[in-house]
PDB file of N, CA and C in Angstrom:
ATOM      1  N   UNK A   1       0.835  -1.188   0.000  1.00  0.00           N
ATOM      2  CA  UNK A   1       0.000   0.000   0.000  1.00  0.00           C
ATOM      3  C   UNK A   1       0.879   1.251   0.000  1.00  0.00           C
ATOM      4  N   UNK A   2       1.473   1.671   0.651  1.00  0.00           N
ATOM      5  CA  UNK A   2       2.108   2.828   0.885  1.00  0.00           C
ATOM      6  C   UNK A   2       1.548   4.152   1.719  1.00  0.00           C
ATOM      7  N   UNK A   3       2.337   4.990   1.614  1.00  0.00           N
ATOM      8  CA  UNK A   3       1.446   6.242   2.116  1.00  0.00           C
ATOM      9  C   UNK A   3       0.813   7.152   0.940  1.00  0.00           C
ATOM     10  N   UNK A   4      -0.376   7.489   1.577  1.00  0.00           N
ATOM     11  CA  UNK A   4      -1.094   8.204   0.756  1.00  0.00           C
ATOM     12  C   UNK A   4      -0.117   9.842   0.528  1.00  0.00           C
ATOM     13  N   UNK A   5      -0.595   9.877  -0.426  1.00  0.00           N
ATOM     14  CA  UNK A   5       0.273  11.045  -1.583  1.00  0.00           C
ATOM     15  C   UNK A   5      -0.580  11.484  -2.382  1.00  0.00           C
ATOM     16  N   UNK A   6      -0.380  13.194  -2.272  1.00  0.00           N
ATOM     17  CA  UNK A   6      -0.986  13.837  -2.940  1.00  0.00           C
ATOM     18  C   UNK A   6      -0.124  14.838  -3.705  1.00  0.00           C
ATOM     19  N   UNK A   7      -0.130  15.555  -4.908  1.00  0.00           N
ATOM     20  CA  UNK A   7       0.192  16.291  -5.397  1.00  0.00           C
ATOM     21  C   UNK A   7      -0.655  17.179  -5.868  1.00  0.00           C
ATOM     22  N   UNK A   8      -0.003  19.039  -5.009  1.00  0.00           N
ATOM     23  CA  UNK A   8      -1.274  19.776  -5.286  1.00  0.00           C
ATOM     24  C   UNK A   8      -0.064  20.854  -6.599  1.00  0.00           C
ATOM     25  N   UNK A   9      -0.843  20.710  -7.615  1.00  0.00           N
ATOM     26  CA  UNK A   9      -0.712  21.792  -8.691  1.00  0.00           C
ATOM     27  C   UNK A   9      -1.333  23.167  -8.866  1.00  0.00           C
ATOM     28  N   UNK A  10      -0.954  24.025  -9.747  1.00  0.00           N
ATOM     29  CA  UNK A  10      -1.518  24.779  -9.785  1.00  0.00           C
ATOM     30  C   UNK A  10      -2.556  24.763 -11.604  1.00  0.00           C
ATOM     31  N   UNK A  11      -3.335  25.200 -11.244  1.00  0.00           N
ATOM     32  CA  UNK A  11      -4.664  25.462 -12.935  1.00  0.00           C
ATOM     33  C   UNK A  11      -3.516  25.343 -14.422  1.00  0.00           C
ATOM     34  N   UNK A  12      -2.404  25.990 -14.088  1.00  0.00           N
ATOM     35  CA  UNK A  12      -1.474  26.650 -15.062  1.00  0.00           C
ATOM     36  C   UNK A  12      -0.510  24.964 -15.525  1.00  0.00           C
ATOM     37  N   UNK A  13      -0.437  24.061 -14.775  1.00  0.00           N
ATOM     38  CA  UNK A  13       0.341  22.859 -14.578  1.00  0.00           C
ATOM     39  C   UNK A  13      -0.246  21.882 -14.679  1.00  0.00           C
ATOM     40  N   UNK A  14      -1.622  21.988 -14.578  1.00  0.00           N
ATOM     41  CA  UNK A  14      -2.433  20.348 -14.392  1.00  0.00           C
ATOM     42  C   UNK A  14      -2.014  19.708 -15.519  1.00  0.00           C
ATOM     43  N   UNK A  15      -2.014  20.107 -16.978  1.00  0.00           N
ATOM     44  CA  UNK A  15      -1.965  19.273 -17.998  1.00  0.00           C
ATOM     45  C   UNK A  15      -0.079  18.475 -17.781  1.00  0.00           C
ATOM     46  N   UNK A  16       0.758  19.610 -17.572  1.00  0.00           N
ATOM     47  CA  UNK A  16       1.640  18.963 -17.446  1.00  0.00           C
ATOM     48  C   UNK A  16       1.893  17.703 -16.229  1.00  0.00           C
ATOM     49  N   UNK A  17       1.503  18.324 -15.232  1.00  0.00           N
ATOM     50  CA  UNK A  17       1.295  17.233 -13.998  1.00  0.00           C
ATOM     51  C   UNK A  17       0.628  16.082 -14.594  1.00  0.00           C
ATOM     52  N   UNK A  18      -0.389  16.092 -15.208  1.00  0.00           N
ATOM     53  CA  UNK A  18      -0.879  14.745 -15.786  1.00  0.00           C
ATOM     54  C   UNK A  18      -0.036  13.774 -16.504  1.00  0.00           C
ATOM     55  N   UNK A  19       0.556  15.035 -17.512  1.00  0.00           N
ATOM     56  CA  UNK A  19       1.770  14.158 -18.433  1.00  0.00           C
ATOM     57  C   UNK A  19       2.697  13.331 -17.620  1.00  0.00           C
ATOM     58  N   UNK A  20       3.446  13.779 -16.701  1.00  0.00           N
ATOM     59  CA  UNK A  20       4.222  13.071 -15.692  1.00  0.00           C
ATOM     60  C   UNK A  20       3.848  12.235 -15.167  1.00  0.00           C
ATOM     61  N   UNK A  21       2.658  11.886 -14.484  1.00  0.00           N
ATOM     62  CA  UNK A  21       2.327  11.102 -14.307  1.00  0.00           C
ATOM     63  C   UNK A  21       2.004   9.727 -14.801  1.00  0.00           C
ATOM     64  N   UNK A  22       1.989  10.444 -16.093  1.00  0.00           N
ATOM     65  CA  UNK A  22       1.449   9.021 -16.846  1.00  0.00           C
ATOM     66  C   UNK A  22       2.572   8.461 -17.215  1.00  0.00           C
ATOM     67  N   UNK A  23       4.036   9.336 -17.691  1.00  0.00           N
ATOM     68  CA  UNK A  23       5.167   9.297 -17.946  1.00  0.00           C
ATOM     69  C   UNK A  23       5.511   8.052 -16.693  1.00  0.00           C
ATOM     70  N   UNK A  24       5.581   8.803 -15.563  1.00  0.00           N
ATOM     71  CA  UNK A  24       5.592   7.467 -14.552  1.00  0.00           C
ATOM     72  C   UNK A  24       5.113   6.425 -14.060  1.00  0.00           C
ATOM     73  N   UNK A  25       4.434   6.185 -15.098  1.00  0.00           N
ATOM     74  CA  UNK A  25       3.046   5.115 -14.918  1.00  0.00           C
ATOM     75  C   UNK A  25       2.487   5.166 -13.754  1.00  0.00           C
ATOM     76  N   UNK A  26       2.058   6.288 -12.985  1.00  0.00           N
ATOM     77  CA  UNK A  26       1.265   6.916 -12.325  1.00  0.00           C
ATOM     78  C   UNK A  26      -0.053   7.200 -12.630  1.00  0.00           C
ATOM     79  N   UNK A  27      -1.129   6.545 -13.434  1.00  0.00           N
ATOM     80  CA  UNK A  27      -2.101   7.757 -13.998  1.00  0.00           C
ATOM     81  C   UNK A  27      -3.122   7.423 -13.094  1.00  0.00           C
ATOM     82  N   UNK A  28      -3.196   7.059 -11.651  1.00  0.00           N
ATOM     83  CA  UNK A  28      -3.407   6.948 -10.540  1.00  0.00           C
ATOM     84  C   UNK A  28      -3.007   8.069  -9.535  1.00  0.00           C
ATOM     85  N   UNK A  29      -2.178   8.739  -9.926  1.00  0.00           N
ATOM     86  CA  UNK A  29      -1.527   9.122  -8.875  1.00  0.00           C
ATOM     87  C   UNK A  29      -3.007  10.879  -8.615  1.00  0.00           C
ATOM     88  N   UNK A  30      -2.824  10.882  -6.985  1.00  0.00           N
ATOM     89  CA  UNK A  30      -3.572  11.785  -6.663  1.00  0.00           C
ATOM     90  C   UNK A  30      -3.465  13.333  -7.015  1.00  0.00           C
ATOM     91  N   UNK A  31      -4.512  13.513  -7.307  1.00  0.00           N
ATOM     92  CA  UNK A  31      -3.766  15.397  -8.158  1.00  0.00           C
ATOM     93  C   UNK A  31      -4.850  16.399  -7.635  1.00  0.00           C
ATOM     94  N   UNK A  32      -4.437  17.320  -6.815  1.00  0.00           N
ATOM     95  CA  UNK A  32      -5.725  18.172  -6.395  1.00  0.00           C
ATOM     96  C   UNK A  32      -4.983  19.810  -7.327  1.00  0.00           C
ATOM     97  N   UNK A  33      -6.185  20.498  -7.827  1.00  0.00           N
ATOM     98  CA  UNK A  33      -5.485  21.509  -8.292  1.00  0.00           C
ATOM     99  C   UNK A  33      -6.079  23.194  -8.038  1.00  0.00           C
ATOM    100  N   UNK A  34      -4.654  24.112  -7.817  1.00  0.00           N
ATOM    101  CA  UNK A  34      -4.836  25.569  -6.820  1.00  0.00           C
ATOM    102  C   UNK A  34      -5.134  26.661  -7.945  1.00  0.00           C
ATOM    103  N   UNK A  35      -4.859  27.806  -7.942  1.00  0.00           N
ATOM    104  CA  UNK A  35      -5.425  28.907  -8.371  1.00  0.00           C
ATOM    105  C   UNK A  35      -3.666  29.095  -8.873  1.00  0.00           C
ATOM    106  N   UNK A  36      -3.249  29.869  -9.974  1.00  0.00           N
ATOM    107  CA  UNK A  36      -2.550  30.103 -10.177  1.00  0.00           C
ATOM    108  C   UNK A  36      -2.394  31.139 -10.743  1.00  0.00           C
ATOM    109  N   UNK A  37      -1.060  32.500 -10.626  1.00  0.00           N
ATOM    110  CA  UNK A  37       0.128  31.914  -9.711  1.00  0.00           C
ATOM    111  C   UNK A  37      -0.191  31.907  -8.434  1.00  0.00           C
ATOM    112  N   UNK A  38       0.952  31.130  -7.626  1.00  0.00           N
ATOM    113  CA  UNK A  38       1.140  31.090  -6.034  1.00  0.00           C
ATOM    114  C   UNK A  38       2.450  31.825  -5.849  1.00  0.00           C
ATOM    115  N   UNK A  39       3.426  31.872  -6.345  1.00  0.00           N
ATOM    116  CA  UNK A  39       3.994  32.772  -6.130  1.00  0.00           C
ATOM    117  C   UNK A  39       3.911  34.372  -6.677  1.00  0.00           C
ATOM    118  N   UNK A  40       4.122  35.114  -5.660  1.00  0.00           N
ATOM    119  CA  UNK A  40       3.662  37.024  -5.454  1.00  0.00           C
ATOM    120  C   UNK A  40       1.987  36.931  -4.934  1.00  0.00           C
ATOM    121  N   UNK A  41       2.028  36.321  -4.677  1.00  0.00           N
ATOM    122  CA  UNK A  41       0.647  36.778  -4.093  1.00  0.00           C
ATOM    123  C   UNK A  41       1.155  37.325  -2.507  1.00  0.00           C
ATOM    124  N   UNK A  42      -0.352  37.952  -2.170  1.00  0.00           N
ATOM    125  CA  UNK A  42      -0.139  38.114  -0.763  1.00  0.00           C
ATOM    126  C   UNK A  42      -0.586  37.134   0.337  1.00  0.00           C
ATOM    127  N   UNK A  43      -0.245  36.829   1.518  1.00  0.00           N
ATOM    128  CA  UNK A  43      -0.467  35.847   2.379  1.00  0.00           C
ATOM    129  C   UNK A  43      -2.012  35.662   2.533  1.00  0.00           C
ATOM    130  N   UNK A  44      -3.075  36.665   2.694  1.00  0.00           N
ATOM    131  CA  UNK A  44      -4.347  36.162   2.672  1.00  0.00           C
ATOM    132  C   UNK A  44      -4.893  35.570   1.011  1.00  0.00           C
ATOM    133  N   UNK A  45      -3.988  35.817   0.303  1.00  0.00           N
ATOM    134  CA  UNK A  45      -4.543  35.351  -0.944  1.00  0.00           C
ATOM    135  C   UNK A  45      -4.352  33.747  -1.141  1.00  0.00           C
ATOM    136  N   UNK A  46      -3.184  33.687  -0.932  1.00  0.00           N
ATOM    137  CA  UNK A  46      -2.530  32.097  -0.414  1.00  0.00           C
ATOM    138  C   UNK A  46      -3.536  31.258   0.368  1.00  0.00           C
ATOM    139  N   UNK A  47      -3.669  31.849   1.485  1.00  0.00           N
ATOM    140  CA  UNK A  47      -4.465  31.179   2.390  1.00  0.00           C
ATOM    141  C   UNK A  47      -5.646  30.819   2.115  1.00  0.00           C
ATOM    142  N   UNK A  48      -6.715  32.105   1.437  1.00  0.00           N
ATOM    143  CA  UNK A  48      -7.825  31.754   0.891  1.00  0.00           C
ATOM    144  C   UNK A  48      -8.069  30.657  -0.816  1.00  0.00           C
ATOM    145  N   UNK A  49      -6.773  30.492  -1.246  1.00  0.00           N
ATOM    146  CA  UNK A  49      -6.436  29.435  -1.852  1.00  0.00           C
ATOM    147  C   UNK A  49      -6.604  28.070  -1.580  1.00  0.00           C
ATOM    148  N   UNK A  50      -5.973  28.453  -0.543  1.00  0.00           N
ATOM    149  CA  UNK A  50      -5.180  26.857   0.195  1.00  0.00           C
ATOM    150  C   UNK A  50      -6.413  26.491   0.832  1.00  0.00           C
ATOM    151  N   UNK A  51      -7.853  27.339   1.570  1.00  0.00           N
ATOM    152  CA  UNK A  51      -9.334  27.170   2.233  1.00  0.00           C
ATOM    153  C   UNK A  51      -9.478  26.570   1.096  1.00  0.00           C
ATOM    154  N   UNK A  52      -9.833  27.031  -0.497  1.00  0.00           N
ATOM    155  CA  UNK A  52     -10.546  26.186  -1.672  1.00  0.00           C
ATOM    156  C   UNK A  52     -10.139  24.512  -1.328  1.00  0.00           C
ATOM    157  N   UNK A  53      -8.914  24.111  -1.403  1.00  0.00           N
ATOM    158  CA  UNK A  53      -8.760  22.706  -1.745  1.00  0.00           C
ATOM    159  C   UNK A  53      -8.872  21.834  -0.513  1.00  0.00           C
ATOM    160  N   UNK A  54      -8.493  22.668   0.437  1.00  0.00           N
ATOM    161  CA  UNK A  54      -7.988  21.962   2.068  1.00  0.00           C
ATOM    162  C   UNK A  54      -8.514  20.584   1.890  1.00  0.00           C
ATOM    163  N   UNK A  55     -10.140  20.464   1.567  1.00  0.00           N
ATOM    164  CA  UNK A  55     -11.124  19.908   1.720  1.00  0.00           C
ATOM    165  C   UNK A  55     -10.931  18.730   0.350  1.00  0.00           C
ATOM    166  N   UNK A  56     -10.404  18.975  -0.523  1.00  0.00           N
ATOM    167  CA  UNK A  56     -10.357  17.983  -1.478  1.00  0.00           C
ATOM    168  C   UNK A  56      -8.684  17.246  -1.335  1.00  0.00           C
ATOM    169  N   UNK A  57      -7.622  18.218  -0.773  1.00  0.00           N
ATOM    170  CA  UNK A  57      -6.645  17.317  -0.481  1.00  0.00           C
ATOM    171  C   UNK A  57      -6.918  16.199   0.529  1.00  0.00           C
ATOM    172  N   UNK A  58      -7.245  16.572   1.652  1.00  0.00           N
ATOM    173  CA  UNK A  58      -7.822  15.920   2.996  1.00  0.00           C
ATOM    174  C   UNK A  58      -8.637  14.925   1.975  1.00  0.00           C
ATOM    175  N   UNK A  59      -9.296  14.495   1.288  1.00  0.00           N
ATOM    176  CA  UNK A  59     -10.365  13.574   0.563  1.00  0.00           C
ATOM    177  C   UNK A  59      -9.330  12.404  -0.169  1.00  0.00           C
ATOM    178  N   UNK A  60      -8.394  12.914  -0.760  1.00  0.00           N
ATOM    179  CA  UNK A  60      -7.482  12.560  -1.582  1.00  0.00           C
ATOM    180  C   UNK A  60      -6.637  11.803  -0.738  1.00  0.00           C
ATOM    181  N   UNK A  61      -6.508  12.209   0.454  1.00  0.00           N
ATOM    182  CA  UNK A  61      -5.485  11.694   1.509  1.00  0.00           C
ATOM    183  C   UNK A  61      -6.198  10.430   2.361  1.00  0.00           C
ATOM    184  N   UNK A  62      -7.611  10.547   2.545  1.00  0.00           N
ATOM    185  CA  UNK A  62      -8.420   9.749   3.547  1.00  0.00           C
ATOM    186  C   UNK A  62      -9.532   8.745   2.415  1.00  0.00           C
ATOM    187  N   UNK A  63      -9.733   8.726   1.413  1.00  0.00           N
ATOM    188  CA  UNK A  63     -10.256   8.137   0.604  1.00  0.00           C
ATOM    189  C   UNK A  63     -10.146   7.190  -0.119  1.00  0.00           C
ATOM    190  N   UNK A  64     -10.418   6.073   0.044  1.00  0.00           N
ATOM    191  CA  UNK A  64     -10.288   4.886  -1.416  1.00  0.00           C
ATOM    192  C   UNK A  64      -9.511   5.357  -2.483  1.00  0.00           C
ATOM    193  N   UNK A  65      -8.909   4.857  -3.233  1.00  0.00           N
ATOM    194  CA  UNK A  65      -8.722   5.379  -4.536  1.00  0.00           C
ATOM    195  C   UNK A  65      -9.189   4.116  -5.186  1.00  0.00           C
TER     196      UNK A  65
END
């Protein structure tokens, strides 16, 4: 089994994140995805980011696959 693993991307990366994955014969692998960019933002912008997914990483982490 392993430990559960998630990889959070950003809107701007998903397609590539997918590619890799599959590249690694991963196309399993867990993918939750953020608002992009994340870098220059300001700290409440981040945060109210990071509120959007909290809830679907946590799912990704505690869930069947």
């Amino acid at each position: 089994m392993g430990v559960p693993t998630v990889v959070v991307t950003t809107e701007h990366f998903r397609r590539l994140t997918d590619q890799v994955a599959t590249s690694l014969n991963r196309p399993d692998l867990r993918i939750v995805e953020t608002r992009h960019p994340i870098g220059g933002v300001d700290e409440d912008t981040a945060r109210a980011w990071a509120d959007e997914v909290v809830e679907a990483v946590i799912a990704a982490l505690t869930e069947p696959q």
